[in-house]
Protein backbone atom coordinates (compact mmCIF):
# COMPACT_ATOMS: atom_id res chain seq x y z
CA UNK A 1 -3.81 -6.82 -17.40
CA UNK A 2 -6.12 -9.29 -16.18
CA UNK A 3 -5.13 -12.46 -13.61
CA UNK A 4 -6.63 -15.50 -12.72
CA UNK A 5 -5.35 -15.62 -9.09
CA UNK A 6 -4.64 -12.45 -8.01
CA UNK A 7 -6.33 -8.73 -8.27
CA UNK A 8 -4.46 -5.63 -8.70
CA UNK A 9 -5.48 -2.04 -8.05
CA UNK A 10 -3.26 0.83 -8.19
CA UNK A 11 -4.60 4.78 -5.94
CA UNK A 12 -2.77 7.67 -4.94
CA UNK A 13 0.79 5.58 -5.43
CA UNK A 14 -0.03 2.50 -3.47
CA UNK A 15 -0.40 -0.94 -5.81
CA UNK A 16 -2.26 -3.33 -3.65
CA UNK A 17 -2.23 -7.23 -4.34
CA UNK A 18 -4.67 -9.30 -3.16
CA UNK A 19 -3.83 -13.00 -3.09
CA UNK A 20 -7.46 -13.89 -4.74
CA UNK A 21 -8.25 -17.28 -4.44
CA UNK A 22 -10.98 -17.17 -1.38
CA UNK A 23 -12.19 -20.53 -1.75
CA UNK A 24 -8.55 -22.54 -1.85
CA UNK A 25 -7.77 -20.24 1.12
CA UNK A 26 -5.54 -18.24 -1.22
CA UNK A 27 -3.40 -21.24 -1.07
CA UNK A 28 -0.65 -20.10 -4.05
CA UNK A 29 -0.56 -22.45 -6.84
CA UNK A 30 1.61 -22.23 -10.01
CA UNK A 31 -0.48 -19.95 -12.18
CA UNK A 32 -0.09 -17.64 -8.90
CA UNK A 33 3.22 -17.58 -8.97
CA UNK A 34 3.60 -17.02 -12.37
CA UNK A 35 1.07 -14.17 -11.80
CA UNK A 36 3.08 -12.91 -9.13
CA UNK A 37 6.49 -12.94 -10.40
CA UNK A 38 4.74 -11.19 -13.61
CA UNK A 39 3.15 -8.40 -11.64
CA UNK A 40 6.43 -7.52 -9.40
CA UNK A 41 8.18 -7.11 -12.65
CA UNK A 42 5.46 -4.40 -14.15
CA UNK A 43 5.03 -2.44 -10.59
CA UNK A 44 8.88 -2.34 -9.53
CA UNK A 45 9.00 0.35 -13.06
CA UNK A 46 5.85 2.03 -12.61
CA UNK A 47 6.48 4.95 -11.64
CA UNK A 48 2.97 5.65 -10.65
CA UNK A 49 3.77 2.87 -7.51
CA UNK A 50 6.07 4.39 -4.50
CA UNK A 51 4.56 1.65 -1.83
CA UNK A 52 3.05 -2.34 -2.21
CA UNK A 53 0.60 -3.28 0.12
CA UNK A 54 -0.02 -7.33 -0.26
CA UNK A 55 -3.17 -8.91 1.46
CA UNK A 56 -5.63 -11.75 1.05
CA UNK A 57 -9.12 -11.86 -0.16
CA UNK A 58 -11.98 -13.75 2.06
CA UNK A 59 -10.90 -14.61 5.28
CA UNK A 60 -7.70 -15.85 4.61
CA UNK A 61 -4.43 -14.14 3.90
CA UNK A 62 -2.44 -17.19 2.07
CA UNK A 63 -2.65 -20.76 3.56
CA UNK A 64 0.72 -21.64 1.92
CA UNK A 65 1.74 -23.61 -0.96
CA UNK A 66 -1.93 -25.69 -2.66
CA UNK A 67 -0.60 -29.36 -1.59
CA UNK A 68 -2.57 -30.97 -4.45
CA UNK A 69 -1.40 -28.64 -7.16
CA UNK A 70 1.68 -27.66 -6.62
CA UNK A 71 3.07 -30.64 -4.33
CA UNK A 72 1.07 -33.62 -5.26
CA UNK A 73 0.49 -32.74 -9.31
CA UNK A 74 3.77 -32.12 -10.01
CA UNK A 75 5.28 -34.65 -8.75
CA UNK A 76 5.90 -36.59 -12.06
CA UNK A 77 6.33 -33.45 -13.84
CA UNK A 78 10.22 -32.67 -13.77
CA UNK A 79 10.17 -29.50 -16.09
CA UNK A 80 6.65 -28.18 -14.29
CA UNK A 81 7.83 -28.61 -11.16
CA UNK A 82 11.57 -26.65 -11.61
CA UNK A 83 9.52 -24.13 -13.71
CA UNK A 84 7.04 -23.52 -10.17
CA UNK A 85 9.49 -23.38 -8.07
CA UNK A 86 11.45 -20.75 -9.78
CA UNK A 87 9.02 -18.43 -9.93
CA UNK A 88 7.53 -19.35 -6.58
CA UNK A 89 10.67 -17.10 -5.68
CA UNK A 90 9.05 -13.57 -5.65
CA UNK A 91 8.32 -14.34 -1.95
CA UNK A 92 12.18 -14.72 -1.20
CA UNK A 93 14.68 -12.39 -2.24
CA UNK A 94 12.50 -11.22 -5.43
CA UNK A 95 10.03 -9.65 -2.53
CA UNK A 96 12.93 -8.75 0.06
CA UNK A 97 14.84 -6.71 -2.47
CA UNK A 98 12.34 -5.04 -4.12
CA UNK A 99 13.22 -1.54 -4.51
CA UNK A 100 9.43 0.01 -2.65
CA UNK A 101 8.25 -0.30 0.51
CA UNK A 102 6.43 -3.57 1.26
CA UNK A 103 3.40 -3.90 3.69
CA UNK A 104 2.15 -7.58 4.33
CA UNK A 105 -1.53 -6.81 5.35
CA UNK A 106 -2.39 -10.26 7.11
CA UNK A 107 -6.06 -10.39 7.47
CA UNK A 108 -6.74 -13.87 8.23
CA UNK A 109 -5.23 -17.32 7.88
CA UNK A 110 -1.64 -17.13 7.45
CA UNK A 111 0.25 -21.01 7.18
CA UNK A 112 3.37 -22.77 6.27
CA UNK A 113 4.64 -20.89 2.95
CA UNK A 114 3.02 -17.77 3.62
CA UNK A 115 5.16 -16.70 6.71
CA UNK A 116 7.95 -15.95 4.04
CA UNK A 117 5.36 -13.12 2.25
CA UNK A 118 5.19 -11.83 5.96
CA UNK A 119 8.82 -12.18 6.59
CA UNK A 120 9.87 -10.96 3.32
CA UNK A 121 7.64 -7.49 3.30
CA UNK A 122 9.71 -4.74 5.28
CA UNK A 123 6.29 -3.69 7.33
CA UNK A 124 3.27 -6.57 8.42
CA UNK A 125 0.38 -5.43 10.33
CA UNK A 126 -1.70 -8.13 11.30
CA UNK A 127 -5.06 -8.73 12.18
CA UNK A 128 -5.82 -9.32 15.87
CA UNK A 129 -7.75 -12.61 14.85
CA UNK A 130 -5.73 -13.78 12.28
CA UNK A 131 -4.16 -17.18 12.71
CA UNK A 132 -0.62 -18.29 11.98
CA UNK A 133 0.60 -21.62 11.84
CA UNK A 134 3.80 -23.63 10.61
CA UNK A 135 1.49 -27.15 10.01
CA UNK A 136 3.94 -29.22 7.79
CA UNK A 137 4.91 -31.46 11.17
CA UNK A 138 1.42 -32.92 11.09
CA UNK A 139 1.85 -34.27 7.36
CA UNK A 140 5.33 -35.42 7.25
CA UNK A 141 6.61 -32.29 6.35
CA UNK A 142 9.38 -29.78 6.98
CA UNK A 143 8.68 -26.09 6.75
CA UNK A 144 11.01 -25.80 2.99
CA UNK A 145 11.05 -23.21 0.73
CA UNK A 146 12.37 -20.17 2.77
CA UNK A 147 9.91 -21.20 5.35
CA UNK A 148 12.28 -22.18 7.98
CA UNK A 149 14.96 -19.68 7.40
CA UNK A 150 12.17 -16.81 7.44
CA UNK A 151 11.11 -17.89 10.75
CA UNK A 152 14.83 -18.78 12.42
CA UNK A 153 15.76 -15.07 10.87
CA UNK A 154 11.88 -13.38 12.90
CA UNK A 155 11.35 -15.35 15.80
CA UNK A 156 12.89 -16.25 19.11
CA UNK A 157 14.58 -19.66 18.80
CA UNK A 158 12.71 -21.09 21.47
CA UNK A 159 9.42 -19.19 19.91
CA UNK A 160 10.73 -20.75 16.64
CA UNK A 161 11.05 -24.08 17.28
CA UNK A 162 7.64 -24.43 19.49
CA UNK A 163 5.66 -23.70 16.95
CA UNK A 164 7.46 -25.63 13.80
CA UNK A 165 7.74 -28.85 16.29
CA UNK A 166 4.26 -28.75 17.31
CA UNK A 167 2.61 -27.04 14.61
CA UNK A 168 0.22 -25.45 17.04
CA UNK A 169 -1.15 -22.06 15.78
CA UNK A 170 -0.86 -18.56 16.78
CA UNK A 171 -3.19 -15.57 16.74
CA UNK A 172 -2.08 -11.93 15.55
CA UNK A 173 -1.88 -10.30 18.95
CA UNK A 174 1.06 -13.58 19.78
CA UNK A 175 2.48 -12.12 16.11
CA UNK A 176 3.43 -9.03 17.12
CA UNK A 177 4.66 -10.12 20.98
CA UNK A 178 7.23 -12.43 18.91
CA UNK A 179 7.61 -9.68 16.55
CA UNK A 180 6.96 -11.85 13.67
CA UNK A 181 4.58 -8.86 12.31
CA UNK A 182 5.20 -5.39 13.07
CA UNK A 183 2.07 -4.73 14.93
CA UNK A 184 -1.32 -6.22 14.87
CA UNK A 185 -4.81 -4.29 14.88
CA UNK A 186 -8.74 -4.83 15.01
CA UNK A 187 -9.96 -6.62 11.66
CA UNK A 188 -11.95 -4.27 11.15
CA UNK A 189 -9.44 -1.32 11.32
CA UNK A 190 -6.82 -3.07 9.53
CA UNK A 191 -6.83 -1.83 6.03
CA UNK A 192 -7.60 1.47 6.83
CA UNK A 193 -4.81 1.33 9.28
CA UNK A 194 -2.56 0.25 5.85
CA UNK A 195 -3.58 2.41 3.87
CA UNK A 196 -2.68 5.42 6.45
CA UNK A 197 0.82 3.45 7.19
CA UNK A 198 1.44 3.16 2.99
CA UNK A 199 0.00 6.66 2.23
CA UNK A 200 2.89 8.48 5.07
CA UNK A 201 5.15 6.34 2.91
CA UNK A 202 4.00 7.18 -0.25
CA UNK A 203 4.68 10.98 0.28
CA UNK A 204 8.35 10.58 1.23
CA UNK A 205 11.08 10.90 -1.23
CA UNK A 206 11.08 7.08 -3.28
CA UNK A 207 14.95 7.37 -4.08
CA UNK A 208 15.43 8.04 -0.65
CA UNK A 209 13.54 5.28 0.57
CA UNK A 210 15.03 2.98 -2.11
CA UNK A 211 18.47 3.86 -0.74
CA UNK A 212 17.64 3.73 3.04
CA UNK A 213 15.70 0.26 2.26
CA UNK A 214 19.22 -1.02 0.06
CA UNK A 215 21.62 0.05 3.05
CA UNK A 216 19.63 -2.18 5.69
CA UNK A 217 19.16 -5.18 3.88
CA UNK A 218 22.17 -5.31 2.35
CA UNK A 219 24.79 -4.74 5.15
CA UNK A 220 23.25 -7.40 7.03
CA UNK A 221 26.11 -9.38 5.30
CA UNK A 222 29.34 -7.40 6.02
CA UNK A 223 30.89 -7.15 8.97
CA UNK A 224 31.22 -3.74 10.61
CA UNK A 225 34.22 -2.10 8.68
CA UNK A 226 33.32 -3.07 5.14
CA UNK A 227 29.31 -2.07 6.46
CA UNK A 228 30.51 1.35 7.48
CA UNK A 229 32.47 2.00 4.42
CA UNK A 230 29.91 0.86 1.93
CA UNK A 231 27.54 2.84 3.59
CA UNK A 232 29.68 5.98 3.08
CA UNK A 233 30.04 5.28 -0.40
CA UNK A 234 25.57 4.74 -0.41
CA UNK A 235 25.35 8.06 1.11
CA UNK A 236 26.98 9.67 -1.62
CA UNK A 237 25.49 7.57 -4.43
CA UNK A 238 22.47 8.77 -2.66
CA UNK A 239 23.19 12.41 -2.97
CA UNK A 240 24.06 11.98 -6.67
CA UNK A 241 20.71 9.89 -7.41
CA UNK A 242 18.72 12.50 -5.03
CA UNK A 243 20.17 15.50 -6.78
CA UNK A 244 20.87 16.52 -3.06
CA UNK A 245 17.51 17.39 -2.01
CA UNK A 246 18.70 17.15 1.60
CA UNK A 247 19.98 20.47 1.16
CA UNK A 248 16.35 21.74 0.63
CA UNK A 249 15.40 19.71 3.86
CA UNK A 250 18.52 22.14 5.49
CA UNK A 251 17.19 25.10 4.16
CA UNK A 252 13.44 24.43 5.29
CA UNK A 253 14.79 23.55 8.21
CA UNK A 254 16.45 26.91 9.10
CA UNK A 255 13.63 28.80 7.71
CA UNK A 256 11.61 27.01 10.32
CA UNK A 257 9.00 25.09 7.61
CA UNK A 258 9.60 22.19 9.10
CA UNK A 259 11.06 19.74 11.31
CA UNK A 260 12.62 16.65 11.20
CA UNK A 261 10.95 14.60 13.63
CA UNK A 262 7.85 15.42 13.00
CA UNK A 263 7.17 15.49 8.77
CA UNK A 264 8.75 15.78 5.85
CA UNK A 265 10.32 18.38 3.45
CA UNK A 266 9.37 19.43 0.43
CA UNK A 267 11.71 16.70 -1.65
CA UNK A 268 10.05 17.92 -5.16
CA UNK A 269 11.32 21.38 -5.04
């Protein structure tokens, strides 16, 4: 399928979407997120897809929301409007929950709506130089749309409101100190750093990860007796899904094949 707004290439069980709109800054528009909430929707049942890497073409990973089109045009377009902001919802829970391993791959400018990409994915790496800024202060704006909650849920309150008060920006190396990103590298190492990161995911067992990715985000919510009983019963919905190819870990184990802090069994046997 071809898009307007975004490009999509699929190798060795890692889909990676590039936000492709280099000369808006890969500021997300409508038809991009109607492209986006398309494309989660075809990957999260292709089988041939175990990890999603996300990242930005150009120098820019996603300046936010387009102000003109999807702010400013809309504005006396009722039916427009609710229909963009729907499906500007893949970058809340539609990209939380989805059922693969996310990596956010911020490679350059990263502003106001983007953070909830970055916050959303379960894994950002970040370039060193790439900047980060909450800028809505400085047009009469408050960071909506996920925005603030992404960044209350990341950062440091004091971290958090500095930077949506002043609107002052950040570099990647500040990113991962705050631990809005997981860790930030050299530019120039930073998709082949991704790739590496999404290919050791890629050869782990996908109901597994599904399962382990479910448990965290999901008992968040409960409080710590319902958590610990749901879990038990994930555990063993797990061993039903999984066919219990722990078991095979056990037995590799004791054979001495492998062990388990240091790689992975042999979860196809």
């Amino acid at each position: 399928m071809s898009y307007r707004t975004i490009q999509v290439a699929i190798e060795d069980n890692i889909a990676t979407i590039t936000l492709n709109r280099p000369e808006k800054k890969n500021a997300m528009n409508p038809t991009m997120h109607h492209e986006m909430s398309s494309v989660l929707d075809e990957l999260e049942y292709d089988e041939a897809v175990r990890v999603l890497v996300i990242t930005g073409a150009g120098d820019s990973f996603c300046a936010g929301q387009d102000l003109k089109e999807y702010f400013y045009d809309l504005q006396d377009k009722p039916a427009d409007r609710a229909r963009a902001r729907r499906e500007a919802e893949w970058r809340a829970n539609r990209l939380r929950l989805f059922p693969k391993p996310t990596i956010a791959a911020v490679n350059g400018w990263c502003f106001g709506g983007a953070f909830t990409i970055v916050a959303s994915c379960d894994i950002a790496v970040a370039a060193e130089e790439a900047v980060f800024g909450l800028s809505e202060v400085n047009f009469g704006k408050l960071p909506g749309g996920h925005v603030t909650r992404a960044v209350t849920d990341h950062l440091h309150p004091k971290d958090a409101l500095f930077y949506i008060l002043t609107g002052r920006t950040f570099d990647g190396k500040k990113a991962a100190e705050m631990k809005f990103v997981t860790y930030a590298v050299p530019k120039a190492r930073l998709m082949e750093e991704v790739k590496t990161l999404a290919g050791e995911l890629a050869k782990k067992n996908p109901v597994v990860l599904r399962s382990a990715k479910e448990a965290y985000r999901y008992n968040l919510a409960m409080d710590y007796e319902v958590a610990g009983a749901w879990l038990t019963a994930k555990s063993n919905e797990l061993n039903y899904l999984s066919g219990d190819t722990w078991k095979n870990g056990v037995e590799q184990f004791k054979r001495g094949e492998f062990r388990p802090g240091l790689g992975n069994y042999e979860w196809e046997r």
